[in-house]
Protein backbone atom coordinates (compact mmCIF):
# COMPACT_ATOMS: atom_id res chain seq x y z
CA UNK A 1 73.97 121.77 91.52
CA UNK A 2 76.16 123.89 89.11
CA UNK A 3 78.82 125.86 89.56
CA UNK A 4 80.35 127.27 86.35
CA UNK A 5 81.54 123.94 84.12
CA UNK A 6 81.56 121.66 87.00
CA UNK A 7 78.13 119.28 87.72
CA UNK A 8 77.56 117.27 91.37
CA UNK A 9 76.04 113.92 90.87
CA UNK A 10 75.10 112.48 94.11
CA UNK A 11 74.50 108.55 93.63
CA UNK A 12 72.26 106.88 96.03
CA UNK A 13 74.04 103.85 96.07
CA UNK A 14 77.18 104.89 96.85
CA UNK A 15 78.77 107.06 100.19
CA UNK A 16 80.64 109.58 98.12
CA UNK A 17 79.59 112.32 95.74
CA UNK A 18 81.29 112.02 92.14
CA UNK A 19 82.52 115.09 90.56
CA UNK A 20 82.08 115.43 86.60
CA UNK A 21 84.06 118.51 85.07
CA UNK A 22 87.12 119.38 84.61
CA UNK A 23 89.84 118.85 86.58
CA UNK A 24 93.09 120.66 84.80
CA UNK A 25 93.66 117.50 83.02
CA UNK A 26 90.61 117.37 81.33
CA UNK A 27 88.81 114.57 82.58
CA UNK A 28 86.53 113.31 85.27
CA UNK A 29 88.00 112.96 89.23
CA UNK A 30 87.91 109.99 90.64
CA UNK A 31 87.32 108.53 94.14
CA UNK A 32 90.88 107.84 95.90
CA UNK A 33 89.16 104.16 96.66
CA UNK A 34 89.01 103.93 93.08
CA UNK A 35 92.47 104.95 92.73
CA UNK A 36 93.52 102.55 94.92
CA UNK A 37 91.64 99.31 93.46
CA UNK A 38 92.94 100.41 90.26
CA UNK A 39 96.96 100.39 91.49
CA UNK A 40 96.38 97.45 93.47
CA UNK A 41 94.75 95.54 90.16
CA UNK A 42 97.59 96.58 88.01
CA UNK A 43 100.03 95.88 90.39
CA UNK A 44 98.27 92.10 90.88
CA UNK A 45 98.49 91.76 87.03
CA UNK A 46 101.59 92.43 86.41
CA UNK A 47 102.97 90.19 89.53
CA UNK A 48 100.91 87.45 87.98
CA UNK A 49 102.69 87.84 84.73
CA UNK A 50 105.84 88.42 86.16
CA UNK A 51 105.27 85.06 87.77
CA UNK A 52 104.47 83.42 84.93
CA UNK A 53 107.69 84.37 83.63
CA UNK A 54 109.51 83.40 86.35
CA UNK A 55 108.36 79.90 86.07
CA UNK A 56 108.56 79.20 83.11
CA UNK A 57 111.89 80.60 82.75
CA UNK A 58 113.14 78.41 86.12
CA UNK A 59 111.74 75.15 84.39
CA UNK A 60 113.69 75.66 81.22
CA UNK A 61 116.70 76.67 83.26
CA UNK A 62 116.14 73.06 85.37
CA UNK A 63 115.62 71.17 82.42
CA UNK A 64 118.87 72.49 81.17
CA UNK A 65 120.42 71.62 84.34
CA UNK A 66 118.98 68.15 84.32
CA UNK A 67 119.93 67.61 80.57
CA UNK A 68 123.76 68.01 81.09
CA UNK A 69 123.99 66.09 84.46
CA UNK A 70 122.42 63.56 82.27
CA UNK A 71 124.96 63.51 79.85
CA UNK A 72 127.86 63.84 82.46
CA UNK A 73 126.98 60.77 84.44
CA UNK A 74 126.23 58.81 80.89
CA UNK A 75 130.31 59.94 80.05
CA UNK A 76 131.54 58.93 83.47
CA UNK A 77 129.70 55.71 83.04
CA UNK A 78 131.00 54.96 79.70
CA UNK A 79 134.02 56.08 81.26
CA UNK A 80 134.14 53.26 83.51
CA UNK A 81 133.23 50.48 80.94
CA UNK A 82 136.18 51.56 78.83
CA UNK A 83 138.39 50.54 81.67
């Protein structure tokens, strides 16, 4: 079917029609489904990066932590020997 600069596909395999044409921004319109897979994809992606991040950045941070309790305790205990 045609109807000016827009073509109907209708896929077999699939429940809903996809339109080819233009669309006032020039491209091809896409299923909302699609839409949505797409956002919730990205939106996985970047949480697993963001993650990463976050982990890494909270281990240095401990092992900072760790490091000058470390050297704290070893001055309190040499501290102690003094006296």
């Amino acid at each position: 079917m045609h109807l000016s600069n827009i073509s109907v596909e209708d896929d077999p395999s699939t429940d809903f029609i996809f339109v080819y044409g233009t669309n006032g921004l020039g491209g091809a319109l896409m299923n909302i489904g699609d839409l949505l897979y797409q956002l919730f994809a990205f939106i996985v992606l970047i949480g697993t990066i963001a993650g990463i991040v976050f982990v890494v950045k909270y281990m240095v941070g401990r092992q900072k932590q760790m490091r000058e309790l470390n050297n704290k305790l070893d001055r309190l205990l040499e501290e102690k020997q003094k006296e």
